[in-house]
Structures are given as C-alpha cells and as structure tokens.
PDB file of N, CA and C in Angstrom:
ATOM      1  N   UNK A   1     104.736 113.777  83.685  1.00  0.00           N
ATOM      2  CA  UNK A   1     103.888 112.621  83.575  1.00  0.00           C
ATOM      3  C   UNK A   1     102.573 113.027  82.924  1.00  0.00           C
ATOM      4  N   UNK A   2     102.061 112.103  81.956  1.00  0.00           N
ATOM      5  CA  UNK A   2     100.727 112.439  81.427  1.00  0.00           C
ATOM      6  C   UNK A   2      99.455 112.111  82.365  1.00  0.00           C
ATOM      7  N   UNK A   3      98.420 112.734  81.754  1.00  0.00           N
ATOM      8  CA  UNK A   3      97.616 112.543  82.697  1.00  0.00           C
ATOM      9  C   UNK A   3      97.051 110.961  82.405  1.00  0.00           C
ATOM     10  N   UNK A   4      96.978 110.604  81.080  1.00  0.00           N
ATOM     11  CA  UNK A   4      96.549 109.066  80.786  1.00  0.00           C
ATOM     12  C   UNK A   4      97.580 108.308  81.937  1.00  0.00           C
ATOM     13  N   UNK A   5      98.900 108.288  81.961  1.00  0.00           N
ATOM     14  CA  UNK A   5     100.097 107.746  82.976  1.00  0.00           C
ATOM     15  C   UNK A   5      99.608 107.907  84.362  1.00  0.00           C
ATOM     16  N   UNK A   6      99.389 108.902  84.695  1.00  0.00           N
ATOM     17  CA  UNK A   6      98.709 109.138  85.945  1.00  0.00           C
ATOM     18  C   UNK A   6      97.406 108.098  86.248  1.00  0.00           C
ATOM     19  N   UNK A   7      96.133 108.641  85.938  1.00  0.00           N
ATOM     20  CA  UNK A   7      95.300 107.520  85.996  1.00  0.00           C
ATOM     21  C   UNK A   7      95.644 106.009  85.735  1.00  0.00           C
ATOM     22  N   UNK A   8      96.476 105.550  84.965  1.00  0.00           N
ATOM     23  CA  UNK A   8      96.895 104.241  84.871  1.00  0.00           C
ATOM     24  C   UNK A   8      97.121 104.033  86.359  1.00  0.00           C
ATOM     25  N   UNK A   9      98.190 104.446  86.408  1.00  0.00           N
ATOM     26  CA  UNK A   9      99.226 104.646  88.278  1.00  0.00           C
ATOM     27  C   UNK A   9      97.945 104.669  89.156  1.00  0.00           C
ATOM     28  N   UNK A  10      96.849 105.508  89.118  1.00  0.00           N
ATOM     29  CA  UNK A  10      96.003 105.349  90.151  1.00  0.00           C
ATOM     30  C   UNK A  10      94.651 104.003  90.231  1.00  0.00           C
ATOM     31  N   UNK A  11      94.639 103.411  88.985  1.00  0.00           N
ATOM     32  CA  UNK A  11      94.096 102.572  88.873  1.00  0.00           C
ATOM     33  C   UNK A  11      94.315 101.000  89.482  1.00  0.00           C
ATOM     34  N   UNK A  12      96.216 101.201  88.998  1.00  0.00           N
ATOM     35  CA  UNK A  12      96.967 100.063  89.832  1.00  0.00           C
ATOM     36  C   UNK A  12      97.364 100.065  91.208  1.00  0.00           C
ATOM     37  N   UNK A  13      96.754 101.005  91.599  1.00  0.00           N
ATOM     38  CA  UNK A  13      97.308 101.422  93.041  1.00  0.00           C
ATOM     39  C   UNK A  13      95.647 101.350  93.638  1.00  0.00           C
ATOM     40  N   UNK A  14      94.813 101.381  92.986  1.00  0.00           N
ATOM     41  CA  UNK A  14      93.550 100.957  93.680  1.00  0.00           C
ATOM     42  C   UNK A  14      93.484  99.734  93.597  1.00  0.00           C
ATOM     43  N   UNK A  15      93.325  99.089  92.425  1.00  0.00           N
ATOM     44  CA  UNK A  15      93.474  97.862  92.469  1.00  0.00           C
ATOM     45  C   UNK A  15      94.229  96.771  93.281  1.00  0.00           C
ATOM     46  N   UNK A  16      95.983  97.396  93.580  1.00  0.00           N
ATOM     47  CA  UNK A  16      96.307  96.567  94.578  1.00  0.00           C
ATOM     48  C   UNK A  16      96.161  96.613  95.544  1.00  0.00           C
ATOM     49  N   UNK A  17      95.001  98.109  96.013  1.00  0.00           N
ATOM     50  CA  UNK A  17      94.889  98.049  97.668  1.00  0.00           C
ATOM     51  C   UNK A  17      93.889  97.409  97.390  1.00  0.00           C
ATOM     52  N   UNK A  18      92.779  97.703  96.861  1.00  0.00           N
ATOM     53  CA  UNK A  18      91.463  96.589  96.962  1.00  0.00           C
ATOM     54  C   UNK A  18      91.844  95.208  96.806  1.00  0.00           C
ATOM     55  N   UNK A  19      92.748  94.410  96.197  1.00  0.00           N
ATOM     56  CA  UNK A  19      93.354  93.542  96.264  1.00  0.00           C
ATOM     57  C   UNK A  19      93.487  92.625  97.562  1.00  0.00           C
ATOM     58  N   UNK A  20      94.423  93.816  97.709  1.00  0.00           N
ATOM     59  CA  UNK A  20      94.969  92.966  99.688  1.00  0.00           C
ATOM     60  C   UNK A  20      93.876  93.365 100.636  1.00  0.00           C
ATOM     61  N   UNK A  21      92.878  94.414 100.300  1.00  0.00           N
ATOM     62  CA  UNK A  21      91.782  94.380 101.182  1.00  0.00           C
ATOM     63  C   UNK A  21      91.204  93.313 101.627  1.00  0.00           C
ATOM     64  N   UNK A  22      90.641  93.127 100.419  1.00  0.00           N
ATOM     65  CA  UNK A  22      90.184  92.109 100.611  1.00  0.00           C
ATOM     66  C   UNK A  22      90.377  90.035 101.127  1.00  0.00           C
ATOM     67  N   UNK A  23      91.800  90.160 100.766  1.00  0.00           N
ATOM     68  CA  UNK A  23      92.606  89.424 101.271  1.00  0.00           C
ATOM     69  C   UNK A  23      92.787  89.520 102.812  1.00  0.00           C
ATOM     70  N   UNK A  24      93.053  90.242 103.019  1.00  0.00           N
ATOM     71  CA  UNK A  24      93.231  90.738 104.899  1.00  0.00           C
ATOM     72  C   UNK A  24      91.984  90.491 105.123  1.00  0.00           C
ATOM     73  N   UNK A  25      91.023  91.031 104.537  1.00  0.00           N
ATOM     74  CA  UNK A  25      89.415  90.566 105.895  1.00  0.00           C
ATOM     75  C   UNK A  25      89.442  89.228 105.354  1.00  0.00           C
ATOM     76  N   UNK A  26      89.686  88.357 104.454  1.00  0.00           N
ATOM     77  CA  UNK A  26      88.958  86.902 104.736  1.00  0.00           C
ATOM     78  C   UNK A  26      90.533  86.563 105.908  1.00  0.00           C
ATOM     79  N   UNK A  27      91.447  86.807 105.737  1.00  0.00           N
ATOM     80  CA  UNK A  27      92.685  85.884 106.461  1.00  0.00           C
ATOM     81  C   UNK A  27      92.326  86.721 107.820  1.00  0.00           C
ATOM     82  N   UNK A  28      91.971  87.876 108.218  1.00  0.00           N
ATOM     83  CA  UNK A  28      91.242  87.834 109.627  1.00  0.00           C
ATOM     84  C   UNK A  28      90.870  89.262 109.727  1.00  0.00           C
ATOM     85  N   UNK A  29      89.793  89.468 109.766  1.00  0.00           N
ATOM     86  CA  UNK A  29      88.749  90.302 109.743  1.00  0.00           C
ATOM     87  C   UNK A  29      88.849  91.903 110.677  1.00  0.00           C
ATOM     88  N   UNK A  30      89.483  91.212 112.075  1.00  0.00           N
ATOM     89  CA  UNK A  30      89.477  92.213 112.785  1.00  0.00           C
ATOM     90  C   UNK A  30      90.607  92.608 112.783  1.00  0.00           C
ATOM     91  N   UNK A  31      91.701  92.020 112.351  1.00  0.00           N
ATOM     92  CA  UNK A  31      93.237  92.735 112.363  1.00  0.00           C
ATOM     93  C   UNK A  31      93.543  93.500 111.186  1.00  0.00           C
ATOM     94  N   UNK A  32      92.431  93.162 110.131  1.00  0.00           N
ATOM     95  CA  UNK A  32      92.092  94.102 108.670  1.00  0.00           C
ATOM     96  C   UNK A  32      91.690  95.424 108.731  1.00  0.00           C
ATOM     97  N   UNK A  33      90.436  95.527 109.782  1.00  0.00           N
ATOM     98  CA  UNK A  33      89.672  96.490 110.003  1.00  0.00           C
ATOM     99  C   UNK A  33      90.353  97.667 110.773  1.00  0.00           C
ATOM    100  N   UNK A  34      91.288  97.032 111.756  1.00  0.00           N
ATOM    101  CA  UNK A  34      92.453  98.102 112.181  1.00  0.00           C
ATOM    102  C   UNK A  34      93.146  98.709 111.640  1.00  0.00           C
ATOM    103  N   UNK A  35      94.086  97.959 110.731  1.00  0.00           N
ATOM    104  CA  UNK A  35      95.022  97.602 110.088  1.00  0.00           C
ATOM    105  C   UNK A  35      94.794  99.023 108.610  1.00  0.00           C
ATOM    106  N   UNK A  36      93.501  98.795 107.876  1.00  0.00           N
ATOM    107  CA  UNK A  36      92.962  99.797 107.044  1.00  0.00           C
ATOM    108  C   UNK A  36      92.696 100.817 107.491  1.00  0.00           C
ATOM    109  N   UNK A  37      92.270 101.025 109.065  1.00  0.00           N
ATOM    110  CA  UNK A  37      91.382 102.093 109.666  1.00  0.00           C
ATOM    111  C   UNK A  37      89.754 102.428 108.790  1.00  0.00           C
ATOM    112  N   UNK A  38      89.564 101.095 108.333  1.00  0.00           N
ATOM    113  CA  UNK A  38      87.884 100.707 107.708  1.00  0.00           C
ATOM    114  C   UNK A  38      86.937 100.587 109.037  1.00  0.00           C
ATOM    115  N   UNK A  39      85.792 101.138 108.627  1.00  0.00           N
ATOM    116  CA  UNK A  39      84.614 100.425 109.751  1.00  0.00           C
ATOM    117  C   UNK A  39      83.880  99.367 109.284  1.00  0.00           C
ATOM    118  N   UNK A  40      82.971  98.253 109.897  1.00  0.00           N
ATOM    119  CA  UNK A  40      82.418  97.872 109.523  1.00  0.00           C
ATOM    120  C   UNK A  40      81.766  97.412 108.550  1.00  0.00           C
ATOM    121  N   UNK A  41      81.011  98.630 108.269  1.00  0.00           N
ATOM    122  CA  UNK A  41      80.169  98.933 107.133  1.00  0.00           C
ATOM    123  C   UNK A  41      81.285  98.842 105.977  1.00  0.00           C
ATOM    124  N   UNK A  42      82.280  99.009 105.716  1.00  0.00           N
ATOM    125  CA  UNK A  42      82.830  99.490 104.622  1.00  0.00           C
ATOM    126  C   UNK A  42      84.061  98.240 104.277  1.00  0.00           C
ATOM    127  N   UNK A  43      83.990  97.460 105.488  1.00  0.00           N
ATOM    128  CA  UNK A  43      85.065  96.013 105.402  1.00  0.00           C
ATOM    129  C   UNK A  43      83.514  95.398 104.476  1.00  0.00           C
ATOM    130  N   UNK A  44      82.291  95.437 105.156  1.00  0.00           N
ATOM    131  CA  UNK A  44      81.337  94.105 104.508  1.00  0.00           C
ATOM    132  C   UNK A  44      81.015  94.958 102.779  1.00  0.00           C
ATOM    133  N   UNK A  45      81.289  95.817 102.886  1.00  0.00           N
ATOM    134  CA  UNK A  45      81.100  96.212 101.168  1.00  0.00           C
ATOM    135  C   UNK A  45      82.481  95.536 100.665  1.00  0.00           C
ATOM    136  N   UNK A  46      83.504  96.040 101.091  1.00  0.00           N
ATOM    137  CA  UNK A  46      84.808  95.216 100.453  1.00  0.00           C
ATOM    138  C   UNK A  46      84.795  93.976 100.299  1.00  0.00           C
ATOM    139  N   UNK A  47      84.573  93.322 101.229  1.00  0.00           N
ATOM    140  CA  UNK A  47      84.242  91.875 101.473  1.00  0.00           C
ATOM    141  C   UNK A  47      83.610  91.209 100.719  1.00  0.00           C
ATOM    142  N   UNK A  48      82.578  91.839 100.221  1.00  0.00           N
ATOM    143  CA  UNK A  48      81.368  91.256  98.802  1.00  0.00           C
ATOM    144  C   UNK A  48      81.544  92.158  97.615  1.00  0.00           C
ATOM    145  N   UNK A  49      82.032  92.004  97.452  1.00  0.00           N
ATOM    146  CA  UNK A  49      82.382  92.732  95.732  1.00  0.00           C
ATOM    147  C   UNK A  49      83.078  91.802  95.055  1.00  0.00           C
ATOM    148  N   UNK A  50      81.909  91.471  93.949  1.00  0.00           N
ATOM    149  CA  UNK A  50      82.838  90.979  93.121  1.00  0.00           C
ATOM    150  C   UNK A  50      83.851  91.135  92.287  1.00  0.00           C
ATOM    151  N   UNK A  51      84.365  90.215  91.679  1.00  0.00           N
ATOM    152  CA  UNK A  51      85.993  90.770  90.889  1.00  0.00           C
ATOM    153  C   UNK A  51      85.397  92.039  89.769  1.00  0.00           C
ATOM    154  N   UNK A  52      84.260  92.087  89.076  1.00  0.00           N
ATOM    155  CA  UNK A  52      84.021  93.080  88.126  1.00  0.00           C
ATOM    156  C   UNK A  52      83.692  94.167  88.474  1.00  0.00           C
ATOM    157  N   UNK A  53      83.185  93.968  89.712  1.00  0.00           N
ATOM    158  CA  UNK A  53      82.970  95.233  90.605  1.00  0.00           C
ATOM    159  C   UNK A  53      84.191  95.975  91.367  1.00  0.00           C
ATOM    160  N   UNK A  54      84.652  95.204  91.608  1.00  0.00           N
ATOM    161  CA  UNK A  54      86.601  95.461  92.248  1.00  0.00           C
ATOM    162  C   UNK A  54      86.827  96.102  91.173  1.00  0.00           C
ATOM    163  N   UNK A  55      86.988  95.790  90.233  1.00  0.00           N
ATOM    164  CA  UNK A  55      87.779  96.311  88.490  1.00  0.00           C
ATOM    165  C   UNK A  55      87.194  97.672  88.732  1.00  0.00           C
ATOM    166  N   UNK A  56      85.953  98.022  88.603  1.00  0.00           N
ATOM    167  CA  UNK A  56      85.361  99.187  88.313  1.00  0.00           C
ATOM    168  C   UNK A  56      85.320 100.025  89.318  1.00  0.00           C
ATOM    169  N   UNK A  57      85.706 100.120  90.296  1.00  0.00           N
ATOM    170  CA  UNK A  57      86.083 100.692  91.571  1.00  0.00           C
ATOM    171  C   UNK A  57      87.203 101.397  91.541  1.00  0.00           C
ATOM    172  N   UNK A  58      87.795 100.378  90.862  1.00  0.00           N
ATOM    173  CA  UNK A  58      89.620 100.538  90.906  1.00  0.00           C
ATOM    174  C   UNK A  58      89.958 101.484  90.082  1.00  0.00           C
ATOM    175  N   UNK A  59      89.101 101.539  88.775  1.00  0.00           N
ATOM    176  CA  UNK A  59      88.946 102.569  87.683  1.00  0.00           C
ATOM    177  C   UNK A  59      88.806 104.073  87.895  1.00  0.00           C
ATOM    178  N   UNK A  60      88.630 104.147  89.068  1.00  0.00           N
ATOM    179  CA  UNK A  60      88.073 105.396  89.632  1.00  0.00           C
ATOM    180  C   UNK A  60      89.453 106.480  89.192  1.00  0.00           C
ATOM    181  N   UNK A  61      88.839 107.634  88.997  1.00  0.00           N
ATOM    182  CA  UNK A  61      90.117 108.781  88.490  1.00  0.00           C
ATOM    183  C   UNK A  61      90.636 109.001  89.863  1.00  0.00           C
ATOM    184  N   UNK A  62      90.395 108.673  91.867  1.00  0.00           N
ATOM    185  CA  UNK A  62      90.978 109.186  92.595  1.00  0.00           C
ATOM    186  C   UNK A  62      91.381 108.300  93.493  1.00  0.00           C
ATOM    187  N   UNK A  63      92.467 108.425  94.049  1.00  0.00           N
ATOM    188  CA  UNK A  63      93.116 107.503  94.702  1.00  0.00           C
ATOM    189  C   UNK A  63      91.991 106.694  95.840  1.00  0.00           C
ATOM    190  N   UNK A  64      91.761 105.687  96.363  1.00  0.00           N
ATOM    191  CA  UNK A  64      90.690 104.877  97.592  1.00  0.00           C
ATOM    192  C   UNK A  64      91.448 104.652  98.791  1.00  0.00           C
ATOM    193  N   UNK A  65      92.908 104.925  98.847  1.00  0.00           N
ATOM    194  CA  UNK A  65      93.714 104.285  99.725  1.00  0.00           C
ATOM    195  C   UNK A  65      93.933 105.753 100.124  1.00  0.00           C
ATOM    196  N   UNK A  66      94.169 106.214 101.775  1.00  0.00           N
ATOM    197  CA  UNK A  66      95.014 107.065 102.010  1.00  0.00           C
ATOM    198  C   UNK A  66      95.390 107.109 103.490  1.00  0.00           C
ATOM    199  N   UNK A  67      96.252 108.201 103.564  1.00  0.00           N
ATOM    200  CA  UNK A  67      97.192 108.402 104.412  1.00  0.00           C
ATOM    201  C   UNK A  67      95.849 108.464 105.617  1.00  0.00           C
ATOM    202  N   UNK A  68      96.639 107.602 106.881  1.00  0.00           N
ATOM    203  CA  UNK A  68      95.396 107.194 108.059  1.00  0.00           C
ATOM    204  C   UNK A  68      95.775 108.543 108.950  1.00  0.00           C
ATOM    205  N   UNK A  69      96.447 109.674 109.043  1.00  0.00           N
ATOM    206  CA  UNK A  69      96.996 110.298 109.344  1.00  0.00           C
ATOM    207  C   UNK A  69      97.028 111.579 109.264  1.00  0.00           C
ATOM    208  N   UNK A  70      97.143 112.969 109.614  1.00  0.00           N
ATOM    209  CA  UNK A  70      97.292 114.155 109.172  1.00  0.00           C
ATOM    210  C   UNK A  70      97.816 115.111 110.540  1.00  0.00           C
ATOM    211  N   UNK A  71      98.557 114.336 111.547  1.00  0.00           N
ATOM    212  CA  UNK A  71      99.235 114.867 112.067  1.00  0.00           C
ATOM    213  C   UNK A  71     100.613 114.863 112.332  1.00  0.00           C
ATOM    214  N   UNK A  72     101.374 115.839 112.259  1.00  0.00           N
ATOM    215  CA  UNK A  72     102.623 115.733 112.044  1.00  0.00           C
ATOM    216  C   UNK A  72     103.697 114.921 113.193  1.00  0.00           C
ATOM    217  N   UNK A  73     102.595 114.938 114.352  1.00  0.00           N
ATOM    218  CA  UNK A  73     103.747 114.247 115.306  1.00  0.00           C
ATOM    219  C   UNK A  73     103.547 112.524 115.141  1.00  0.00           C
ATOM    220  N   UNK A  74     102.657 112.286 114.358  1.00  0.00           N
ATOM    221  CA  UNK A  74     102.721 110.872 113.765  1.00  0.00           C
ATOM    222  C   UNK A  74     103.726 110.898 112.650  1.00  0.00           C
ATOM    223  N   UNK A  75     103.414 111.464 111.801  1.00  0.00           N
ATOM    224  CA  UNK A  75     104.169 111.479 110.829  1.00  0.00           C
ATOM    225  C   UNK A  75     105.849 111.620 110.785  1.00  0.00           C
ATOM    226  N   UNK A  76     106.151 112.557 111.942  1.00  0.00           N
ATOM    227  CA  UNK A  76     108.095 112.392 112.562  1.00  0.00           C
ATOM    228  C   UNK A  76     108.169 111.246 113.577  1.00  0.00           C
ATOM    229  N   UNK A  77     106.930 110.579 113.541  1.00  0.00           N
ATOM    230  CA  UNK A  77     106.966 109.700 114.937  1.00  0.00           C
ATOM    231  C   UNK A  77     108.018 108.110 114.197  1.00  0.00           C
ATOM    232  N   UNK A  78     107.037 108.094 112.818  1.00  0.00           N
ATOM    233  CA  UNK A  78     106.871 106.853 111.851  1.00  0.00           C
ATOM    234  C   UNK A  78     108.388 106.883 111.408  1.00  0.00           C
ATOM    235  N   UNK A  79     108.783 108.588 110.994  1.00  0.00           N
ATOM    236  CA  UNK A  79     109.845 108.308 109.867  1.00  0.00           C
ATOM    237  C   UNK A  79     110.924 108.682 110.904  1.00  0.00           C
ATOM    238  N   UNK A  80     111.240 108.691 111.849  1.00  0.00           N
ATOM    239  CA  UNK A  80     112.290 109.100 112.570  1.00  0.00           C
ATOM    240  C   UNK A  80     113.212 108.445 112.847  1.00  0.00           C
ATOM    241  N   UNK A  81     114.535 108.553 112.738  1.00  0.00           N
ATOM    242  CA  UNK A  81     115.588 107.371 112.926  1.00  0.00           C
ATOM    243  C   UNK A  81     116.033 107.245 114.637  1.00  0.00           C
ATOM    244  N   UNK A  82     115.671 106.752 115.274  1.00  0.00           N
ATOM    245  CA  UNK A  82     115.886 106.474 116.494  1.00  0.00           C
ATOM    246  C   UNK A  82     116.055 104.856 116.952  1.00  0.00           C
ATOM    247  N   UNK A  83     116.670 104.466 117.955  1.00  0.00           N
ATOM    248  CA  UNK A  83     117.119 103.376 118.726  1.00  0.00           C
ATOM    249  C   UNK A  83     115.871 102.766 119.260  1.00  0.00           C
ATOM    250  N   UNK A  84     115.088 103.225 119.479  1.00  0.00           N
ATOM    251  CA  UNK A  84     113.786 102.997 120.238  1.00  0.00           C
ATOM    252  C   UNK A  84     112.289 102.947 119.303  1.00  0.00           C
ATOM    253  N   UNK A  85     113.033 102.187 117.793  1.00  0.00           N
ATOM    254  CA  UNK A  85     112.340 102.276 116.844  1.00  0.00           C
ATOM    255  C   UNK A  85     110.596 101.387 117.209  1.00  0.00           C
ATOM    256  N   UNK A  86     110.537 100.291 117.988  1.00  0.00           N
ATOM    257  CA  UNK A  86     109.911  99.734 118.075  1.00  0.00           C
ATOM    258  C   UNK A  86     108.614 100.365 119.138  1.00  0.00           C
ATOM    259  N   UNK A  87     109.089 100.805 120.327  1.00  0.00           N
ATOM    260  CA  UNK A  87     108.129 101.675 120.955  1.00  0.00           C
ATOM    261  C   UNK A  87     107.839 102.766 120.705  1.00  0.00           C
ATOM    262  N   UNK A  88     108.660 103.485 119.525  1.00  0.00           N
ATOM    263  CA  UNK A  88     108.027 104.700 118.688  1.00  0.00           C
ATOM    264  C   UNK A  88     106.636 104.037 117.871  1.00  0.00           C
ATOM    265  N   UNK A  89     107.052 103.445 116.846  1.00  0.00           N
ATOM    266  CA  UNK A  89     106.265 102.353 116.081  1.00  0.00           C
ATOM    267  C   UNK A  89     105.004 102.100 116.763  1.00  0.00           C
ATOM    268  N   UNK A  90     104.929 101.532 118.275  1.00  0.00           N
ATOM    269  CA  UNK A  90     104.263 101.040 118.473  1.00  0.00           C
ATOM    270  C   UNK A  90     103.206 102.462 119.214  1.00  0.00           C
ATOM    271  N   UNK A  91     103.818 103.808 119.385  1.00  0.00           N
ATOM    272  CA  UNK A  91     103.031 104.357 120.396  1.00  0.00           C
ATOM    273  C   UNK A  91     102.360 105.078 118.728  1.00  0.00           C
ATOM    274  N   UNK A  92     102.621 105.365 118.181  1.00  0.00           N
ATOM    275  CA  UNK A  92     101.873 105.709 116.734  1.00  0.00           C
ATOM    276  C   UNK A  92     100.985 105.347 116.148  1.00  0.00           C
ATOM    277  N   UNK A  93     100.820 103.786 116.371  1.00  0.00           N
ATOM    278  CA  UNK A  93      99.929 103.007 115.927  1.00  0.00           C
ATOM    279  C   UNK A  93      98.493 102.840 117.114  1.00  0.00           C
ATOM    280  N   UNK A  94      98.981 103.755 118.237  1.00  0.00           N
ATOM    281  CA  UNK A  94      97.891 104.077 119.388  1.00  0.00           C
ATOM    282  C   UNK A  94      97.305 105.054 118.669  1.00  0.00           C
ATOM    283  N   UNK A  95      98.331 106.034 119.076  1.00  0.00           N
ATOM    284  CA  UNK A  95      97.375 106.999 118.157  1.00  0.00           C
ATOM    285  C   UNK A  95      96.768 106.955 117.193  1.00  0.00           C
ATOM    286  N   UNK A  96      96.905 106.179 116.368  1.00  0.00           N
ATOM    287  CA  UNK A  96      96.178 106.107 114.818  1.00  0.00           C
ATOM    288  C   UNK A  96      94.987 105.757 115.091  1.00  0.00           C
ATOM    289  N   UNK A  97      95.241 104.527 116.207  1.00  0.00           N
ATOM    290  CA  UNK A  97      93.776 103.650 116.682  1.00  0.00           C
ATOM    291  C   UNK A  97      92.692 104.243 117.036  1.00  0.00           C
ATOM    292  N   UNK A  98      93.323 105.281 117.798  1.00  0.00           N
ATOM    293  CA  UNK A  98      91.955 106.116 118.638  1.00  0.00           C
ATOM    294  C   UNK A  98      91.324 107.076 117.744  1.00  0.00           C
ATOM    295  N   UNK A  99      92.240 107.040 116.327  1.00  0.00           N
ATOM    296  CA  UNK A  99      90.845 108.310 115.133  1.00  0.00           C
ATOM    297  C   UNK A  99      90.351 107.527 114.858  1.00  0.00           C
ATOM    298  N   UNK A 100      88.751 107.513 115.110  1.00  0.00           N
ATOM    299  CA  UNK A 100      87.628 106.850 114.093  1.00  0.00           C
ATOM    300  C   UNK A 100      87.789 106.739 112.949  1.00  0.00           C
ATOM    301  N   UNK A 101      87.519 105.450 112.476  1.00  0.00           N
ATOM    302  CA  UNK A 101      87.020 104.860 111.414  1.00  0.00           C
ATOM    303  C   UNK A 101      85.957 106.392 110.545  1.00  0.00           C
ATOM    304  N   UNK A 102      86.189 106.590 109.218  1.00  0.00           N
ATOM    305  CA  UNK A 102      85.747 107.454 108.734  1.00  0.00           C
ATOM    306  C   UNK A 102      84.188 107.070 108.391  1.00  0.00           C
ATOM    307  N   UNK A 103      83.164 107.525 108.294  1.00  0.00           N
ATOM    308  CA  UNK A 103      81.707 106.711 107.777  1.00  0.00           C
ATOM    309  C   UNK A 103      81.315 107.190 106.639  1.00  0.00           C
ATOM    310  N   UNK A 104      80.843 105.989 105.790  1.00  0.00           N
ATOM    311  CA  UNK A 104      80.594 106.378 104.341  1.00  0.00           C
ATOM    312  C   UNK A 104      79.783 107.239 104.454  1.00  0.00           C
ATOM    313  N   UNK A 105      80.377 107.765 103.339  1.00  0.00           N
ATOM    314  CA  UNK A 105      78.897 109.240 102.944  1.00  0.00           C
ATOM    315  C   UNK A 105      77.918 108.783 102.081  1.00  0.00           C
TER     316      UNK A 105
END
C-alpha cells in the first residue's frame, strides 16, 4: 500500500468516526460519552466543530479513533467464541468503563 493510499484510508476513517461522533452526542450525550470513552471536555469540542473544521481534523496524517483497550483479557474477553456471549460482552464493557476517560493534552 502507498503511503498517499494510506493517508487517504486514515482520513476516511477519521472522518467517519468524527462523523458518528458527533451524531451520538446530539442523539444522547451521555450514552456517547461512554460509548467513545470521551470526557467531557473533549465531547463539547466535538460537539462544536464545524463541518470545515471536522474536514481538517480528519486530514490529520494519524488515526483519532482508537482501541479503548490494551489489555489482553479484554481483548480474548470480546473475541472469544463462547455460549455466554452476552455476559462476557457485558462484563468487558465494565471493565472498559472503569479506565478513565483520557484528558486532552
């Protein structure tokens, strides 16, 4: 893959998360803010940006969206094929809850 291909790919992939970001906090605010693992501060910047400002965000050479995660027993928790898919699912999404919201630098 080229690197022009690449940045394209990361541009549209910012763009459609800033997209539905912003979509999720107006359709409800606090199930967004979970939902992203955003704080506050960083839903009301999403929240007010305009579309030209969204564009130029999105432009960015590095991905804005990422993995809410970096432990592995989440990570076999999510992808694991088991019968008891739903209270796996659901005890994962505890854990996720309880890492803080990251704070802008």
């Amino acid at each position: 893959m080229e690197t022009n291909q690449i940045l394209d790919e990361i541009r549209d992939i910012n763009l459609s998360y800033l997209l539905l970001a912003k979509q999720m906090l107006r359709d409800d605010r606090v199930s967004a803010v979970y939902r992203l693992g955003i704080n506050q501060d960083l839903a009301d910047i999403l929240d007010n940006l305009s579309s030209a400002q969204l564009i130029k965000m999105a432009a960015s050479n590095m991905l804005l969206c990422r993995f809410r995660f970096d432990d592995r027993l989440i990570a076999e928790m999510l992808t694991s094929d088991n019968r008891e898919q739903a209270v796996i699912k659901s005890h994962a999404a505890i854990l996720m809850a309880g890492k803080p919201a990251e704070a802008i630098a």
